[in-house]
PDB file of N, CA and C in Angstrom:
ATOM      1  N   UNK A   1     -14.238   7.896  -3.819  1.00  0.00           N
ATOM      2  CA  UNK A   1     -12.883   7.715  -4.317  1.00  0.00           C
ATOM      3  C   UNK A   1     -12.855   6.430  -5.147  1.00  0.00           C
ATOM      4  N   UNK A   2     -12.021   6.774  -6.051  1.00  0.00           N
ATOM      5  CA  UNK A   2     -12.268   4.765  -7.111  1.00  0.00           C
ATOM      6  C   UNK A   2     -11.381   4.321  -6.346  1.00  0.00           C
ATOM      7  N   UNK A   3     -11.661   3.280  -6.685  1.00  0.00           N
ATOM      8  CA  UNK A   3     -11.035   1.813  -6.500  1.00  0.00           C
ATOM      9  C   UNK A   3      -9.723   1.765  -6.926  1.00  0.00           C
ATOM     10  N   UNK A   4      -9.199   2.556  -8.258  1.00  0.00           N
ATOM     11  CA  UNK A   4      -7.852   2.510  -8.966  1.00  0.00           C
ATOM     12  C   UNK A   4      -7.321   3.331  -8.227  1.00  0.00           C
ATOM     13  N   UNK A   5      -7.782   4.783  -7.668  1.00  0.00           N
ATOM     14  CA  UNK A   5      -6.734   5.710  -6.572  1.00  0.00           C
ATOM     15  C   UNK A   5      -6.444   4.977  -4.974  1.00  0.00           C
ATOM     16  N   UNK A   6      -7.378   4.677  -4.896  1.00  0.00           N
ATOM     17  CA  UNK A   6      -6.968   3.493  -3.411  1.00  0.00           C
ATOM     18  C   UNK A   6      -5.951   2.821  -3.760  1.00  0.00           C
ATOM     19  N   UNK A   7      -6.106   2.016  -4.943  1.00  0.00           N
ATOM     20  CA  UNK A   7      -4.927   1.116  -4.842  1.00  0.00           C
ATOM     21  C   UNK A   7      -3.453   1.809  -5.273  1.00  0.00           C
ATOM     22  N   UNK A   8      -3.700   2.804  -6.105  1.00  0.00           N
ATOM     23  CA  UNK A   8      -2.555   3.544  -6.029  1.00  0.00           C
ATOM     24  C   UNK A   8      -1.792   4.276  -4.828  1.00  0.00           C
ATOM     25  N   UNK A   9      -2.679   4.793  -4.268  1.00  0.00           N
ATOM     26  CA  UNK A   9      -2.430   5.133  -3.011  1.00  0.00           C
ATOM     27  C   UNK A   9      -1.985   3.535  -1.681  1.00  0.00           C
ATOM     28  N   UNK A  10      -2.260   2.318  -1.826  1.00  0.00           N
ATOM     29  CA  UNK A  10      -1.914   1.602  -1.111  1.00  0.00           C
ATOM     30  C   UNK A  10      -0.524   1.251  -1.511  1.00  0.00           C
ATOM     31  N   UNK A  11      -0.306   0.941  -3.280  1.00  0.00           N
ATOM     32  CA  UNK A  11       1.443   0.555  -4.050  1.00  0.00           C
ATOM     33  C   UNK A  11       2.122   1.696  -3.281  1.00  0.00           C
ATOM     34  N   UNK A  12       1.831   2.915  -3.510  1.00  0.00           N
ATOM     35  CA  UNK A  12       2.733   4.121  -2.946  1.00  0.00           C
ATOM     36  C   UNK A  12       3.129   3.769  -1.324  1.00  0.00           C
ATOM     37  N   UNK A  13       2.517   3.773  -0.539  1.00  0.00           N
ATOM     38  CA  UNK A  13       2.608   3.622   0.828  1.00  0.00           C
ATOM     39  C   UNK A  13       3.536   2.296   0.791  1.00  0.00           C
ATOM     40  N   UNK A  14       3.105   0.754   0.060  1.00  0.00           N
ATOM     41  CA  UNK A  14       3.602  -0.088   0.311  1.00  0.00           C
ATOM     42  C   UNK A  14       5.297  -0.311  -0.075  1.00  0.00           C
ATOM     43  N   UNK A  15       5.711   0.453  -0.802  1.00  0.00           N
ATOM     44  CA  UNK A  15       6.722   0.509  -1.860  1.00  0.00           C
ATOM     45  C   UNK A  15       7.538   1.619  -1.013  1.00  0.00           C
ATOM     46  N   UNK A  16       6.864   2.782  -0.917  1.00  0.00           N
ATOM     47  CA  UNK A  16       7.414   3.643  -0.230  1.00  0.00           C
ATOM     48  C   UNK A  16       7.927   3.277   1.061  1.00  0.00           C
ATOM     49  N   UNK A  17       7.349   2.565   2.081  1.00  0.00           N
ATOM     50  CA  UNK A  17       7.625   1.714   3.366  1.00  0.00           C
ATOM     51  C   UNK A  17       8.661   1.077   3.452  1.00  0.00           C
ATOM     52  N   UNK A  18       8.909   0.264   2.389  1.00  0.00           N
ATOM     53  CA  UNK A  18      10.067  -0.515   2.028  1.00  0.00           C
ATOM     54  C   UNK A  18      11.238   0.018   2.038  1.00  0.00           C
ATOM     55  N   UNK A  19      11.400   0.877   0.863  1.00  0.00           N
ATOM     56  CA  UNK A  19      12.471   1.742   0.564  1.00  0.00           C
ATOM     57  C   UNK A  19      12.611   2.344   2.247  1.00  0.00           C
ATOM     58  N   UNK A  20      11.784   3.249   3.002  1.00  0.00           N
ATOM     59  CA  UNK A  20      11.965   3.860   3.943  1.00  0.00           C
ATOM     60  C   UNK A  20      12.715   2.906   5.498  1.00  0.00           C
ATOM     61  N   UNK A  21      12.221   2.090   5.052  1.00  0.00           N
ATOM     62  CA  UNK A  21      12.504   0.760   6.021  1.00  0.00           C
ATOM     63  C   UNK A  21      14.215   0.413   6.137  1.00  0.00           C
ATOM     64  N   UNK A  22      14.639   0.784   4.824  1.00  0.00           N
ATOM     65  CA  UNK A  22      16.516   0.784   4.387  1.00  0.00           C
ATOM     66  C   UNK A  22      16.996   1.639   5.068  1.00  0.00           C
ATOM     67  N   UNK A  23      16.520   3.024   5.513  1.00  0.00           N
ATOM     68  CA  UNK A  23      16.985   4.071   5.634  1.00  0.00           C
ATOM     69  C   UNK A  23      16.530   4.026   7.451  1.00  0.00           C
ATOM     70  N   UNK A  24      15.772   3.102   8.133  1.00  0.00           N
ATOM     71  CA  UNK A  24      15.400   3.114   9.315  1.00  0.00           C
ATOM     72  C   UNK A  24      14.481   4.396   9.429  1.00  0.00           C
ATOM     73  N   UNK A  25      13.709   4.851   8.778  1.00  0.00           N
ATOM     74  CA  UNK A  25      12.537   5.617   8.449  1.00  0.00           C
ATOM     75  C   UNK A  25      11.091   5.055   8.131  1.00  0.00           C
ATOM     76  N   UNK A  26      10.279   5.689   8.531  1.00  0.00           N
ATOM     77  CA  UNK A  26       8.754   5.043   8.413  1.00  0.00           C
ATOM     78  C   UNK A  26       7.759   6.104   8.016  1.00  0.00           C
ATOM     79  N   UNK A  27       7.116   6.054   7.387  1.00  0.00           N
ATOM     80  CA  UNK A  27       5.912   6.744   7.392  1.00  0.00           C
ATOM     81  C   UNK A  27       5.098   6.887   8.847  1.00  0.00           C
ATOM     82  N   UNK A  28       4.544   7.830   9.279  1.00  0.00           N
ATOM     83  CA  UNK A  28       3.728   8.282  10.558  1.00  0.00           C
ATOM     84  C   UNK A  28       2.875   7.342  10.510  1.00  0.00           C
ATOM     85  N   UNK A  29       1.919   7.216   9.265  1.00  0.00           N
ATOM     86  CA  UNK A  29       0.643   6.624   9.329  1.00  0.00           C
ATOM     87  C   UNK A  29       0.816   4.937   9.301  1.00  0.00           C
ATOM     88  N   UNK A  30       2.362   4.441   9.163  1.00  0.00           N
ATOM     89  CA  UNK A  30       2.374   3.255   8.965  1.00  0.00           C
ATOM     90  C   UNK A  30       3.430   2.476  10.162  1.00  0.00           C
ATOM     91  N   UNK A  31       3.668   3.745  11.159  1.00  0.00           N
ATOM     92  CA  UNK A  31       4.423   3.218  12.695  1.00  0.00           C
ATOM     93  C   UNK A  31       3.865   1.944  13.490  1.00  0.00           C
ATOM     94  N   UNK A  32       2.817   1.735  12.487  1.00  0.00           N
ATOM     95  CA  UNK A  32       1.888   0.520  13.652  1.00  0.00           C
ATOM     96  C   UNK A  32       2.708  -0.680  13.182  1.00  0.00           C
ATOM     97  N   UNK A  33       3.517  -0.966  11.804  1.00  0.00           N
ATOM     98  CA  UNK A  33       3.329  -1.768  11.461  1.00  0.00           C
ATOM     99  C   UNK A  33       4.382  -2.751  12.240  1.00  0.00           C
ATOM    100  N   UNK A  34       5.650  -2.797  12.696  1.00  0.00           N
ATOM    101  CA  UNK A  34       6.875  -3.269  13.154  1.00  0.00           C
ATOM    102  C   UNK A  34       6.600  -3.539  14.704  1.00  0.00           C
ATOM    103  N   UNK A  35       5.251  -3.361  15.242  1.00  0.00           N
ATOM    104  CA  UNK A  35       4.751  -3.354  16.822  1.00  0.00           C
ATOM    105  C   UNK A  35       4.551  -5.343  16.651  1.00  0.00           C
ATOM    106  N   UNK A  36       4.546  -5.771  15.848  1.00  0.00           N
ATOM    107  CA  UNK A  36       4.369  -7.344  15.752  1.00  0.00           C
ATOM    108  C   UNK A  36       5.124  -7.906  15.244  1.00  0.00           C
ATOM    109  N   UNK A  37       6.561  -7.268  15.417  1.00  0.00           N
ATOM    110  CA  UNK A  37       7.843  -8.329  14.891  1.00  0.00           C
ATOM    111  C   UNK A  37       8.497  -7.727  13.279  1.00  0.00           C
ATOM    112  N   UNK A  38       9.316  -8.144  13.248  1.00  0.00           N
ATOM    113  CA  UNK A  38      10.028  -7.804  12.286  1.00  0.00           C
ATOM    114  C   UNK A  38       9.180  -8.709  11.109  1.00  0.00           C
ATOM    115  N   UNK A  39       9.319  -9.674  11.175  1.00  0.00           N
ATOM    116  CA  UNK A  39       8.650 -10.825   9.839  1.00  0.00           C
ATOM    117  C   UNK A  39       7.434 -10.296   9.592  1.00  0.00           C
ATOM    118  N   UNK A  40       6.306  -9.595  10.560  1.00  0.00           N
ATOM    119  CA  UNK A  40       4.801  -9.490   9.920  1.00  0.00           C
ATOM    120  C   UNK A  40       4.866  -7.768   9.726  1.00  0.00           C
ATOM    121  N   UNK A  41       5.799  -6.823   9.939  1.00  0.00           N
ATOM    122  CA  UNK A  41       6.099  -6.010   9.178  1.00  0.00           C
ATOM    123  C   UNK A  41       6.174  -5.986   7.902  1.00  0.00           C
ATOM    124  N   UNK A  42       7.486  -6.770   7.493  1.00  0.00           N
ATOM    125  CA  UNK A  42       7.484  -7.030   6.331  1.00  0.00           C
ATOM    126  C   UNK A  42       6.141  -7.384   5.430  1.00  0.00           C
ATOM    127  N   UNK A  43       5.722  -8.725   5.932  1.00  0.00           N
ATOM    128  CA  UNK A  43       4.525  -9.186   5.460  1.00  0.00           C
ATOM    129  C   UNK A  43       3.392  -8.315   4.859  1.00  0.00           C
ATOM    130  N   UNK A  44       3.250  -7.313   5.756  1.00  0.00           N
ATOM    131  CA  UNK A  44       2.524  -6.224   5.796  1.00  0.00           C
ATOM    132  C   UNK A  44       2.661  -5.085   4.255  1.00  0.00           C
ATOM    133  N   UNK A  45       4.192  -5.130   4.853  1.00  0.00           N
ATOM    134  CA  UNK A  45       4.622  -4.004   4.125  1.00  0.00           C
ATOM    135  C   UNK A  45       4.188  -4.863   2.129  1.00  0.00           C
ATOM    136  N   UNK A  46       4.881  -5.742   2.258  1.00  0.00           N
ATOM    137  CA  UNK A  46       4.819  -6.279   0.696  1.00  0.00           C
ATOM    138  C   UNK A  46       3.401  -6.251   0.461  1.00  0.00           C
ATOM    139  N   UNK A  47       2.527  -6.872   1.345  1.00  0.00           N
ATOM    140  CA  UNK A  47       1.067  -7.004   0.966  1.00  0.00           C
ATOM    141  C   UNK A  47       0.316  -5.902   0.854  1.00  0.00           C
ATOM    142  N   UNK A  48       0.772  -4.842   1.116  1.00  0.00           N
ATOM    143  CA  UNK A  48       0.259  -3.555   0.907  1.00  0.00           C
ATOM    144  C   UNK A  48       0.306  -3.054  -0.267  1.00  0.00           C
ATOM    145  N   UNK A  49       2.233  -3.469  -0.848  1.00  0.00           N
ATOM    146  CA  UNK A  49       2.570  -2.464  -1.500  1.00  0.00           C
ATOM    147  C   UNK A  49       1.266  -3.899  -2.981  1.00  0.00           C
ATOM    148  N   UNK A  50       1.902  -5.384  -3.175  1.00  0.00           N
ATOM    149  CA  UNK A  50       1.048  -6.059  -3.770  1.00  0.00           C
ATOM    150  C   UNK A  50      -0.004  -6.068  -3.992  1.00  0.00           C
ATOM    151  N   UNK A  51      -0.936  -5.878  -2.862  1.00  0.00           N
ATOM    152  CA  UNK A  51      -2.466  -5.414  -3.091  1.00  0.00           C
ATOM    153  C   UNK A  51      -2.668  -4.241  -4.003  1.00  0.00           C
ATOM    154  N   UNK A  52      -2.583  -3.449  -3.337  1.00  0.00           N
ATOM    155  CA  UNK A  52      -2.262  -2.009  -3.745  1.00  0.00           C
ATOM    156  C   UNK A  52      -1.900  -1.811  -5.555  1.00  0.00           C
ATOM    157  N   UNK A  53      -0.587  -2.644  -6.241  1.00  0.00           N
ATOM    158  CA  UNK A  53      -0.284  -3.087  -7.286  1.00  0.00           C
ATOM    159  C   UNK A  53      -1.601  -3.364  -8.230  1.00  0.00           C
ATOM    160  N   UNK A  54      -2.045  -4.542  -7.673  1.00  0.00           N
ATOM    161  CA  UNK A  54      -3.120  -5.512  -7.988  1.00  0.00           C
ATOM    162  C   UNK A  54      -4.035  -4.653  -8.612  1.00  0.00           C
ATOM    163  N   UNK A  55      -4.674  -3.539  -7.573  1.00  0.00           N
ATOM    164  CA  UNK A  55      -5.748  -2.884  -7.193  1.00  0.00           C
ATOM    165  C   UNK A  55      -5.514  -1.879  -8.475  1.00  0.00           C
ATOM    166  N   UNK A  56      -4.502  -1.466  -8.170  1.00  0.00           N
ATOM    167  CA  UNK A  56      -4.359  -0.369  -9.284  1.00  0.00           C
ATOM    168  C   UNK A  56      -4.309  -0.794 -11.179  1.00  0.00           C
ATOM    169  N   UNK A  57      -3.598  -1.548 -11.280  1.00  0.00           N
ATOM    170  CA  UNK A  57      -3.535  -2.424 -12.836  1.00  0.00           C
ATOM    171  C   UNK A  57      -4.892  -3.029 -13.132  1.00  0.00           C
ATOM    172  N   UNK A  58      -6.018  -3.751 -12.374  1.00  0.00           N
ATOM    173  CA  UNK A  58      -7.251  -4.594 -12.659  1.00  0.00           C
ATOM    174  C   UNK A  58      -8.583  -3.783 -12.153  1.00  0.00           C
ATOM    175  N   UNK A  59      -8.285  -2.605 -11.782  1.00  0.00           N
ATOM    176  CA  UNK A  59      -9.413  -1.774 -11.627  1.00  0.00           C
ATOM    177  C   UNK A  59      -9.820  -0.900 -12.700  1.00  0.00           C
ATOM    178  N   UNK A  60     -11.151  -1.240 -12.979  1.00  0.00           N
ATOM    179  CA  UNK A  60     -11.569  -0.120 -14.021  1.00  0.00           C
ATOM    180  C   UNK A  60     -10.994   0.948 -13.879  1.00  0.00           C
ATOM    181  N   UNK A  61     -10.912   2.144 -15.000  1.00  0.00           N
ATOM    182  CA  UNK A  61     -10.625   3.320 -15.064  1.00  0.00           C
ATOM    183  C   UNK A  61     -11.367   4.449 -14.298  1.00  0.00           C
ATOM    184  N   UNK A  62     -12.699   3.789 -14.260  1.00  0.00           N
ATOM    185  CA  UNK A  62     -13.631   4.676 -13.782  1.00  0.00           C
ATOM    186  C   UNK A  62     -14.662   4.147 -12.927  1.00  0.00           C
ATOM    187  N   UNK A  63     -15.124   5.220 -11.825  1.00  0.00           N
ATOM    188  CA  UNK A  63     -16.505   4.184 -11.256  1.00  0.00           C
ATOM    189  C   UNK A  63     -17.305   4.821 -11.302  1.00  0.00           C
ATOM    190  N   UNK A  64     -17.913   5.547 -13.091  1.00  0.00           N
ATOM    191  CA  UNK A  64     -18.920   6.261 -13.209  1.00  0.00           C
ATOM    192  C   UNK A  64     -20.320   5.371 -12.635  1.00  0.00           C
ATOM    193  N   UNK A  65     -21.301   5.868 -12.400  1.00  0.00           N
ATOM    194  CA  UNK A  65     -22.281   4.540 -12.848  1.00  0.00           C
ATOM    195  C   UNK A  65     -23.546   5.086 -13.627  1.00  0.00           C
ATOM    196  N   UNK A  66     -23.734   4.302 -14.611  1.00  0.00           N
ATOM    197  CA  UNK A  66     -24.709   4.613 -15.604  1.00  0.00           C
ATOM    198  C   UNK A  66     -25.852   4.783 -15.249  1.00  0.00           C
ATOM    199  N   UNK A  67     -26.112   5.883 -15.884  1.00  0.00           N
ATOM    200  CA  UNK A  67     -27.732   5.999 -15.717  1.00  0.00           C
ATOM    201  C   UNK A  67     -28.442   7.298 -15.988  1.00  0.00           C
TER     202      UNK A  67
END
């Protein structure tokens, strides 16, 4: 899997969490996160959706490898 769909796939989850978080809704795969307080939820949640951001905009297009 590249590196650019991971991180797309991490913005989605992280972004998505957020929004879901308004509505007192969570993603299944991301119920772990609010088990350590409200503040490192959050934490979580932004650094996911940020990484994730990061990951997706500064990652090559491709991870052919030459040869």
């Amino acid at each position: 899997m590249a590196l650019k769909s991971i991180g797309g796939y991490m913005f989605f989850f992280g972004v998505g969490s957020i929004i879901l978080s308004f509505f007192n809704m969570q993603f299944m795969l991301l119920a772990w996160i609010d088990t350590w307080g409200v503040a490192a939820g959050w934490a979580i949640r932004i650094g996911l959706a940020v990484l994730g951001g990061a990951m997706w905009m500064f990652a090559p297009a491709s991870d052919t490898a030459e040869g």
